[in-house]
Protein backbone atom coordinates (compact mmCIF):
# COMPACT_ATOMS: atom_id res chain seq x y z
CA UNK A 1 -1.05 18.11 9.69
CA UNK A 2 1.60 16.24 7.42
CA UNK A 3 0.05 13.69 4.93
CA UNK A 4 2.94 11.90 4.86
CA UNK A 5 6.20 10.52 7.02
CA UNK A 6 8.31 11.25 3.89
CA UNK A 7 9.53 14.85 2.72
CA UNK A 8 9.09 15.06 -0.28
CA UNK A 9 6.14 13.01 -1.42
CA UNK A 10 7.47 9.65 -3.22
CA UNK A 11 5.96 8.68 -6.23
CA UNK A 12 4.14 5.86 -4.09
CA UNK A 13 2.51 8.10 -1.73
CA UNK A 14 1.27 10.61 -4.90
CA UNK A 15 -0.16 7.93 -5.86
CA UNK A 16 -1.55 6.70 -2.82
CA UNK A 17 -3.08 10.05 -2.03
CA UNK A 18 -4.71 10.50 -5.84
CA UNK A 19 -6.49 7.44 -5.21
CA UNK A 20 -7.41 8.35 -1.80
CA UNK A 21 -9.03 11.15 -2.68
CA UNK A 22 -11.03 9.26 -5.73
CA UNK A 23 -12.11 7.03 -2.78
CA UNK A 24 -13.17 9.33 -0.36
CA UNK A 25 -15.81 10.92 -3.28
CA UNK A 26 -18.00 7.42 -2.28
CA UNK A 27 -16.78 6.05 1.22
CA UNK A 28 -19.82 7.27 2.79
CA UNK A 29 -22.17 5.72 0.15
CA UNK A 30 -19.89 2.47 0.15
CA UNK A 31 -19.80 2.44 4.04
CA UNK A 32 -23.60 2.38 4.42
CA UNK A 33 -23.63 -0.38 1.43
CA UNK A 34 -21.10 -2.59 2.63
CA UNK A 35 -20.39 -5.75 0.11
CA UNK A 36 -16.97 -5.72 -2.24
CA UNK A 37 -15.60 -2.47 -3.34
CA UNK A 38 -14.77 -3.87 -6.43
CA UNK A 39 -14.20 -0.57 -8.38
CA UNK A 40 -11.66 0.55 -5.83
CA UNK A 41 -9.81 -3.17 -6.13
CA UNK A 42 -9.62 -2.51 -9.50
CA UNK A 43 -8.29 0.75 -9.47
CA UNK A 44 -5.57 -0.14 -6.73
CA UNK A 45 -4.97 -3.07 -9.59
CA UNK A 46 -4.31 -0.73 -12.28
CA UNK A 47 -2.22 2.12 -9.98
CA UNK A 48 0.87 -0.59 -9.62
CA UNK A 49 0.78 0.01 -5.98
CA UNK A 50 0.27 -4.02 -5.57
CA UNK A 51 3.64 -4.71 -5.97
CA UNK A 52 4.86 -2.10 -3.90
CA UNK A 53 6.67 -4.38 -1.72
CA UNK A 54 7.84 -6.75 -3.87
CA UNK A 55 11.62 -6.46 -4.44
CA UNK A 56 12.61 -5.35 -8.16
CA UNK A 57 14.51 -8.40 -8.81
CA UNK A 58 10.89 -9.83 -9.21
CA UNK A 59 9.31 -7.40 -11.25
CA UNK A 60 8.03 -5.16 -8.32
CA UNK A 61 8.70 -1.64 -6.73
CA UNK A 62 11.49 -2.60 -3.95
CA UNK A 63 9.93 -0.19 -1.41
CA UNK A 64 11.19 -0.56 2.10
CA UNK A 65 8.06 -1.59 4.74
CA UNK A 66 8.11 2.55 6.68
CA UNK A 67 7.08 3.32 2.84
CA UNK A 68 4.74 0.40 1.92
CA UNK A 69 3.10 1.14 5.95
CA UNK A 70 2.77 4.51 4.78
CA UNK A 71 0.51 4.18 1.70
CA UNK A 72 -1.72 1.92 4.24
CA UNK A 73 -2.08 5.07 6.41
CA UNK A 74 -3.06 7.30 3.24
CA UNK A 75 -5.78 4.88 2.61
CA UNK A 76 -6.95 4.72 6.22
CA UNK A 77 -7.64 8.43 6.06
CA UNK A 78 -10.31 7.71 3.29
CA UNK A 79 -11.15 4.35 3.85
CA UNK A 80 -10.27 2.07 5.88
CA UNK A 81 -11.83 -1.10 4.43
CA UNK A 82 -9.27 -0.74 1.34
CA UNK A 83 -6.38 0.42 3.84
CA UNK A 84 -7.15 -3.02 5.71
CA UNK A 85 -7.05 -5.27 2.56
CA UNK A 86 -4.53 -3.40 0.48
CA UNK A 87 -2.11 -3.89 3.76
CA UNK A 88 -3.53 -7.72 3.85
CA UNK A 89 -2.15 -7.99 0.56
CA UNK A 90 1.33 -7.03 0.98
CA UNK A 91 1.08 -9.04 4.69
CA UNK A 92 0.42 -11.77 2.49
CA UNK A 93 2.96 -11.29 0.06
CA UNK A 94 5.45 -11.09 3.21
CA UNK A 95 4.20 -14.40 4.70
CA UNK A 96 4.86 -16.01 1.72
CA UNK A 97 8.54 -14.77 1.81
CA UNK A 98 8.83 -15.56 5.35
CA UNK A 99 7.54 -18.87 5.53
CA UNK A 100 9.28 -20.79 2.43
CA UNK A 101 12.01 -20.88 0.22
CA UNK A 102 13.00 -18.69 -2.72
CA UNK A 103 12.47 -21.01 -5.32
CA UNK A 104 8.67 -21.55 -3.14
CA UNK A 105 7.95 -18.39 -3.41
CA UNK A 106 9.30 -16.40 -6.49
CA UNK A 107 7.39 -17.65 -9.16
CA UNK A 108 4.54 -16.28 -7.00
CA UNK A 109 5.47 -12.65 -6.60
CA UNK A 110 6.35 -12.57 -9.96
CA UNK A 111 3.23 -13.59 -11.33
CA UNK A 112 1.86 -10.95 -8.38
CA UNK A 113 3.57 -8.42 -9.81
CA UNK A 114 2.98 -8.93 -13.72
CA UNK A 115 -0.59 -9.59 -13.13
CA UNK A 116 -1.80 -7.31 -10.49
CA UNK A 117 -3.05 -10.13 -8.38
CA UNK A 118 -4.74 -9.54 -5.55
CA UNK A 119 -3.83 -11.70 -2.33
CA UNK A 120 -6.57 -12.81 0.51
CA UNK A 121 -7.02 -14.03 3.76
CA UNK A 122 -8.04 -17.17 4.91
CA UNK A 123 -5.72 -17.95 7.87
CA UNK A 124 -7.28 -16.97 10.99
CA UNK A 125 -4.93 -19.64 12.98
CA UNK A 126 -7.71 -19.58 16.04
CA UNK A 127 -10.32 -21.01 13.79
CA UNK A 128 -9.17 -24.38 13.64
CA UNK A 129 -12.48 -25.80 12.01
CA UNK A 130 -10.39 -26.79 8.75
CA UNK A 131 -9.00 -29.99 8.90
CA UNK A 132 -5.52 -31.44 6.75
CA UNK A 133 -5.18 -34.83 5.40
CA UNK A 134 -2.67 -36.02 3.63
CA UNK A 135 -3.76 -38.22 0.67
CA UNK A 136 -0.40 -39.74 -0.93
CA UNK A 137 1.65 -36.67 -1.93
CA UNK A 138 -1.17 -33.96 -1.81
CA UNK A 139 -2.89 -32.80 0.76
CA UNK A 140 -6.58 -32.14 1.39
CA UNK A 141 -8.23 -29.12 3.05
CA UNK A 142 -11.84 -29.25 4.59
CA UNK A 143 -13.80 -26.78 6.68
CA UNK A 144 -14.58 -23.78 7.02
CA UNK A 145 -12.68 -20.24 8.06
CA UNK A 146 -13.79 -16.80 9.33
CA UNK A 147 -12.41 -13.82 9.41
CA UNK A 148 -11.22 -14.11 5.78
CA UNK A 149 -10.41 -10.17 4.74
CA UNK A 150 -10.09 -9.84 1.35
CA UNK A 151 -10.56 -13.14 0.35
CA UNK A 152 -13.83 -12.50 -2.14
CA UNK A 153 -12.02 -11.08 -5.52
CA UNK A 154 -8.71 -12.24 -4.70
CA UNK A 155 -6.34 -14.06 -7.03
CA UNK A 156 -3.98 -15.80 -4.10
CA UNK A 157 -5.23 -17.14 -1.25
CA UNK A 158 -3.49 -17.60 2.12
CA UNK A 159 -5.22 -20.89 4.01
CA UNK A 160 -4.39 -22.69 7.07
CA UNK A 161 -5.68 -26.03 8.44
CA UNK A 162 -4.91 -28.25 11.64
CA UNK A 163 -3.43 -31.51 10.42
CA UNK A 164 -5.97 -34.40 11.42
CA UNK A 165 -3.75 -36.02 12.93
CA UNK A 166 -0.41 -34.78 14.78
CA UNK A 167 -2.16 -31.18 15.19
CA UNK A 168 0.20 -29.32 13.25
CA UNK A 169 -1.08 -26.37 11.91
CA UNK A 170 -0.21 -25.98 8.23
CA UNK A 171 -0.61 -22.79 5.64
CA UNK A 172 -0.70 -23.31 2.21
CA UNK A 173 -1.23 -20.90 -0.60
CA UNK A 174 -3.38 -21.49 -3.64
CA UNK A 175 -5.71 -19.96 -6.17
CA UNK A 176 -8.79 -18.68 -4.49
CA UNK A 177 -10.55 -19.92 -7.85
CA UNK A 178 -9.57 -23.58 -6.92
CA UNK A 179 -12.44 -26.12 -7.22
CA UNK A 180 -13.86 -26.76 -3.49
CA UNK A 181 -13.04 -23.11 -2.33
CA UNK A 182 -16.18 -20.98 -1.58
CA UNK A 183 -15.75 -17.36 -0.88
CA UNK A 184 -18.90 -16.61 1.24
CA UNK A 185 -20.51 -13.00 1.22
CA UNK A 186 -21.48 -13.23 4.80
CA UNK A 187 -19.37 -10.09 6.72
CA UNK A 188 -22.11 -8.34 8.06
CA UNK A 189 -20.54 -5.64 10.95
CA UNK A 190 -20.51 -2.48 11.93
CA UNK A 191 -17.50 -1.13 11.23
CA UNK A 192 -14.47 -2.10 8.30
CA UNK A 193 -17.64 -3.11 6.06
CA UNK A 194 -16.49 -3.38 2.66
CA UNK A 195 -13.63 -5.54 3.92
CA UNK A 196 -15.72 -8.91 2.95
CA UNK A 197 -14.22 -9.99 6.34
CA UNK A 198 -16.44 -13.24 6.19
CA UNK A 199 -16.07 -16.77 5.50
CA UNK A 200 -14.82 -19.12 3.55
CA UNK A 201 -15.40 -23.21 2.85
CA UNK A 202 -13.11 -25.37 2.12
CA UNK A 203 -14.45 -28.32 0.48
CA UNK A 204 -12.29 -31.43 -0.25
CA UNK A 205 -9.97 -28.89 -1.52
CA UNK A 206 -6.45 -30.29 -3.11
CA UNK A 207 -3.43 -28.26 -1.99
CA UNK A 208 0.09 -30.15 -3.58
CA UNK A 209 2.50 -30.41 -1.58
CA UNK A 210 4.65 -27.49 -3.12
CA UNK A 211 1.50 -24.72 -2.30
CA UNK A 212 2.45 -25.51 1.68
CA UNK A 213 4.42 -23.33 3.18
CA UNK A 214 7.08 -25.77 5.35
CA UNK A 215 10.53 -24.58 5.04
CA UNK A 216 11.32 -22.82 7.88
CA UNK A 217 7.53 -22.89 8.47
CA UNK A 218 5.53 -20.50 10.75
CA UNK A 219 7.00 -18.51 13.48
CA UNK A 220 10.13 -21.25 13.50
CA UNK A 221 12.98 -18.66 12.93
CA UNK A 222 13.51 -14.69 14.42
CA UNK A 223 12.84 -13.81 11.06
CA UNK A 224 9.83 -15.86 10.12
CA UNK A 225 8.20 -14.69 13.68
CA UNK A 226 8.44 -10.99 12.19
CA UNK A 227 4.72 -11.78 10.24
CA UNK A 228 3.02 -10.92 13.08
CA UNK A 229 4.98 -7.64 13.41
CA UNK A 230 3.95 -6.75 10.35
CA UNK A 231 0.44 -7.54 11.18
CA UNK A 232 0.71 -5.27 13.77
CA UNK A 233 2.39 -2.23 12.30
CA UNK A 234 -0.76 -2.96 9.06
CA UNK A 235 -3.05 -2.14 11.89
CA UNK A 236 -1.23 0.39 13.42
CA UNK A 237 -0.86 2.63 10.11
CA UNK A 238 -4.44 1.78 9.60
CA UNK A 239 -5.57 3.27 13.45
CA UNK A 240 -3.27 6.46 12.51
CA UNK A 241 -4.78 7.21 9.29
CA UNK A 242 -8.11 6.41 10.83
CA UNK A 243 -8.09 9.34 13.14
CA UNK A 244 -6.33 11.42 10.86
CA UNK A 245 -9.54 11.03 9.26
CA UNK A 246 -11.46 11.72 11.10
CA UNK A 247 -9.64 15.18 12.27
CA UNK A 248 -9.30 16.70 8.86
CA UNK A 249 -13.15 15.97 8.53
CA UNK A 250 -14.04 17.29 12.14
CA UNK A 251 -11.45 20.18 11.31
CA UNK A 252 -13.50 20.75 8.47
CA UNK A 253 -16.90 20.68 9.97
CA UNK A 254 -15.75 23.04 13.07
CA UNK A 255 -14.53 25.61 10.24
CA UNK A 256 -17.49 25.69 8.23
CA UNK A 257 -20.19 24.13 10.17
CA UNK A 258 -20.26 23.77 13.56
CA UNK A 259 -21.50 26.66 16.02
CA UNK A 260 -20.48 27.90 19.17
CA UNK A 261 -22.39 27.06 22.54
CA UNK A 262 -24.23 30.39 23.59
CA UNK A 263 -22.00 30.79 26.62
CA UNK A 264 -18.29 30.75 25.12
CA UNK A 265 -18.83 34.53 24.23
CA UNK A 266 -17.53 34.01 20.71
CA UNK A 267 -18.59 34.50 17.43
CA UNK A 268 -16.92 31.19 15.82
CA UNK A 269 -16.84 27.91 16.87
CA UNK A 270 -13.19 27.54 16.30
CA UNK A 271 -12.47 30.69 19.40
CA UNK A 272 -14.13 28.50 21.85
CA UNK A 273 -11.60 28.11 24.23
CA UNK A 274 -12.69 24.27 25.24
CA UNK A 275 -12.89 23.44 20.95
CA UNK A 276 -9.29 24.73 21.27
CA UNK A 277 -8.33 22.83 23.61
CA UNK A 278 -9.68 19.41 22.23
CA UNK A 279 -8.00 20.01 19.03
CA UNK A 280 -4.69 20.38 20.77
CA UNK A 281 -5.13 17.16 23.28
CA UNK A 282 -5.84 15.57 19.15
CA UNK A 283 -3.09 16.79 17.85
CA UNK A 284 -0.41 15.61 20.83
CA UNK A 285 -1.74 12.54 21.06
CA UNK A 286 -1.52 12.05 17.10
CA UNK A 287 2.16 13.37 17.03
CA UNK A 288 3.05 10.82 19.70
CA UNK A 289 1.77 7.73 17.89
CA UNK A 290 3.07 9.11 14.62
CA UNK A 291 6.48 9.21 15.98
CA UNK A 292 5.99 5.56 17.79
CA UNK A 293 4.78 4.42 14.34
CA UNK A 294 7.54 6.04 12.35
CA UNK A 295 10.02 4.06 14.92
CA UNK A 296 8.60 0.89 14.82
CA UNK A 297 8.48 0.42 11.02
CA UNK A 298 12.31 1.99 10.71
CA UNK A 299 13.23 -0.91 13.01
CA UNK A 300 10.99 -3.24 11.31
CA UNK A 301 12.85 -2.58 7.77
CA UNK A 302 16.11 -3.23 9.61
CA UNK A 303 15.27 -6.40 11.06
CA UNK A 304 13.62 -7.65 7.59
CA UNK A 305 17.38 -6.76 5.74
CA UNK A 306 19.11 -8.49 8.56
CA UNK A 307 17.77 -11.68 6.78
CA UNK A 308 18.41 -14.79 8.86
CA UNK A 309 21.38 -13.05 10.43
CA UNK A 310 18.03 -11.43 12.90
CA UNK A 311 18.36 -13.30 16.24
CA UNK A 312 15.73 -13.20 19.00
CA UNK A 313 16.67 -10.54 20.86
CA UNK A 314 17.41 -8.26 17.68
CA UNK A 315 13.52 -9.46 17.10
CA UNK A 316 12.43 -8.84 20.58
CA UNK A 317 13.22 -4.61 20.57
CA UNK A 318 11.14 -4.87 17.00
CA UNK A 319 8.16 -6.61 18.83
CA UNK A 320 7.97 -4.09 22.16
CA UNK A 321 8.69 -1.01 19.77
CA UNK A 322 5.69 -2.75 17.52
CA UNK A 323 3.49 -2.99 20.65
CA UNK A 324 4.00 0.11 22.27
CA UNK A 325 2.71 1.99 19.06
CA UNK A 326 -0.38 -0.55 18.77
CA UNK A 327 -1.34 0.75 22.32
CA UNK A 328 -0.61 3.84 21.38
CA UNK A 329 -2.83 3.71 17.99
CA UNK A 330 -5.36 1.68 19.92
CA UNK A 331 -6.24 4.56 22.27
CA UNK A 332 -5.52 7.45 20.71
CA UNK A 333 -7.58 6.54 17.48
CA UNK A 334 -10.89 5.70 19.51
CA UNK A 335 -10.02 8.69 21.56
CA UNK A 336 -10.04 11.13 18.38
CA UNK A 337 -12.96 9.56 16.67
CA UNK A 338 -15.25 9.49 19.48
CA UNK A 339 -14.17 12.66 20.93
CA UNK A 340 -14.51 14.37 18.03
CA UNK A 341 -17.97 15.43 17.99
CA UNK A 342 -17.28 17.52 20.85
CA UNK A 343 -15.88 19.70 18.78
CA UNK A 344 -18.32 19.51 15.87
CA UNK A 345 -22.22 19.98 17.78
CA UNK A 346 -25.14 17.77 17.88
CA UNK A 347 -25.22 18.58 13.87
CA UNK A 348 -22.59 16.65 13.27
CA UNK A 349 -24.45 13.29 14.13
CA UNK A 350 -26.57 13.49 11.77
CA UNK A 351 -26.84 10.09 9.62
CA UNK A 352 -26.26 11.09 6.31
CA UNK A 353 -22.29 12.30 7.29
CA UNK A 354 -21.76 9.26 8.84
CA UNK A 355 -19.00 10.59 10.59
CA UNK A 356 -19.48 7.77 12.94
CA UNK A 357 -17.65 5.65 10.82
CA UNK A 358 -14.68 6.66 11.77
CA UNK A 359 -15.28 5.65 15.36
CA UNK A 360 -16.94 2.08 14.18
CA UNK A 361 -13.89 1.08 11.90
CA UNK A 362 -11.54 1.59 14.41
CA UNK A 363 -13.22 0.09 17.51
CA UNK A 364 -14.48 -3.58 15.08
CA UNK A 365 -10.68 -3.32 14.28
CA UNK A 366 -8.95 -2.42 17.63
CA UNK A 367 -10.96 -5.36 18.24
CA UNK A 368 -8.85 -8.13 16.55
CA UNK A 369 -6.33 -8.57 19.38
CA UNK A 370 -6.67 -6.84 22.54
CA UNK A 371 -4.50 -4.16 23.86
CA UNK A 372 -4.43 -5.73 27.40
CA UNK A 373 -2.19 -8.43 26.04
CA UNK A 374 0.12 -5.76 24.71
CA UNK A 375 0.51 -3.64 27.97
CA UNK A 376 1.27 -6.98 29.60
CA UNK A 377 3.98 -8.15 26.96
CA UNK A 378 5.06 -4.77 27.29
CA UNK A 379 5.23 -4.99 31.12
CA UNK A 380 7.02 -8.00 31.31
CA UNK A 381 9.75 -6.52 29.16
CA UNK A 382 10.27 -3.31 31.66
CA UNK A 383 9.88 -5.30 34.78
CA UNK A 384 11.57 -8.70 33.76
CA UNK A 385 13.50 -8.10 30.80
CA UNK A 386 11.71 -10.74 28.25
CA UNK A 387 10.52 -10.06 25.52
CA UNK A 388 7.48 -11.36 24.09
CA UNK A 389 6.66 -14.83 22.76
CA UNK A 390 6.63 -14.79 18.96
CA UNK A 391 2.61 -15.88 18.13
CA UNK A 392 0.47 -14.94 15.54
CA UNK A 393 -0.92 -11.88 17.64
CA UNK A 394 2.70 -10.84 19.35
């Protein structure tokens, strides 16, 4: 199984995979400890890999999105609580791009990329319990978010409120260590737990008018509507890695561990002819996702050079290419993670591997937007020929 889309390793990607491997030593004790995996933030701090994305013009790496996705998958196969808020970060970094000027948003990449920041979440656009009022020439945030991934030990915060009074909604982004801002330690789930995926209140906070991101604004251009893509093809690489996962450590444990049932006639459990056959079903259905995933980033990069140049249907063949793989990663993921212990035993479940995790990540994630959505959007562009509505989930 390939570790990587790109032939030769790049530098990113060694990197990527050293520090993978350092975080797979503890993802089972971190999993069943949930809280902030501040170490591993730290370390991701130190590697570079934070400005990845950030073009070299401001101090950063210049990496194309297929290669920035790509490091996001490598993470995923170890853990995918730092896959989810290392790819939040450079999301983040991207909205900021996408939603304001240059002169907005350089001298915040640039501080990103000399000073390791870390960026969070506190967005969530369906949460509209944070309220905007403008006070002369600044503007006040109050209320409270969920959903807020990464947000706890985070440098940059991404925040959105619904102005009090036409509706509008508005993102801003600020220090998360601004007075009135309280990063709550409330993400108790299943699954993704060390994503601190909880809370945040916003207390009479004061956002200037320069921190909100107007100019073009969310989702008001082709090109700004390509943040959501990105959102997509985060979670995407993060589902693929995920159930790569999952089959190098069920490949692993059917090797070295795992026995075969009395009747298959064969010594070792990898001759059974129905282990066999799993392990093949895995492996097309991983091949066709990598290659849907692989397409839909390569697409993505050349809509994000276009610039403003993209138009909407240039951005349309991004969005059902950007779909397709979701559903793809969606099913195929939970379908290798669950499935999986057929090919390991009754052994296999027992609760200090935790090899459940792998199953629990991916189906609190797969969560965040459903799939049904995407096979319709996806429908409506075979049978009708339109593509789908640029939102925050599409």
């Amino acid at each position: 199984m390939p570790d990587t889309f790109f032939s030769p390793l790049s530098d990113a990607a060694q990197r990527a995979q050293a520090l993978a491997h350092q975080f797979a030593e503890t993802a089972v004790a971190r999993d069943a400890e949930g809280g902030t995996p501040k170490a591993e933030r730290d370390a991701l701090r130190r590697s570079g890999l934070l400005s990845l994305s950030i073009p070299t013009d401001y101090g950063g790496q210049g990496a194309r999105w297929r290669e920035t996705l790509d490091t996001v998958r490598i993470f995923a196969q170890a853990d995918s609580s730092i896959a989810h808020v290392y790819g939040f970060h450079h999301l983040l970094l991207a909205t900021v791009q996408l939603f304001s000027l240059p002169a907005q948003w350089e001298p915040w990449v640039e501080q990103t990329a000399k000073k390791h920041w870390f960026w969070g979440n506190a967005l969530n656009p369906l949460d509209e319990r944070t309220t905007v009022r403008r006070i002369g020439d600044w503007f006040e945030f109050s209320g409270k978010k969920s959903f807020c991934s990464g947000a706890l030990d985070s440098e940059m915060l991404i925040a959105s409120g619904k102005d009090e009074i036409g509706g509008k909604l508005l993102i801003a982004a600020v220090p998360t260590s601004r007075a009135g801002i309280t990063i709550n330690s409330d993400w108790n789930c299943f699954g993704q737990r060390q994503t601190d995926s909880g809370s945040a209140l916003f207390e009479r906070v004061r956002v200037e008018a320069s921190e909100l991101l107007l100019d073009p604004g969310p989702l008001s251009t082709p090109r700004s509507s390509l943040r959501p893509l990105l959102a997509q093809l985060v979670f995407i690489h993060m589902f693929l890695g995920l159930a790569e996962g999952a089959l190098s450590e069920a490949r692993h444990y059917t090797l070295h561990e795992a026995r075969p049932w009395f009747r298959a006639d064969v010594e070792r459990a990898s001759d059974d002819p129905y282990t066999l056959a799993h392990y093949g079903e895995f492996h097309v259905g991983l091949e066709s996702v990598r290659l849907l995933a692989q397409q839909a980033a390569t697409l993505f990069d050349d809509a994000w050079l276009r610039g403003e140049a993209l138009d909407t249907d240039a951005r349309g063949r991004v969005a059902i290419a950007v779909a397709t793989a979701k559903v793809a990663a969606s099913r195929t993921g939970l379908d290798v993670a669950s499935r999986l212990f057929e090919t390991t035993g009754a052994r296999a479940t027992h609760g200090a591997l935790r090899l459940d995790r792998y199953w629990r990540n991916l189906r609190v994630q797969t969560l965040h937007d459903p799939v049904d959505y995407k096979l319709q959007d996806i429908g409506h562009w075979v049978l009708n020929g339109r593509a789908p509505a640029p939102s925050f989930y599409s």
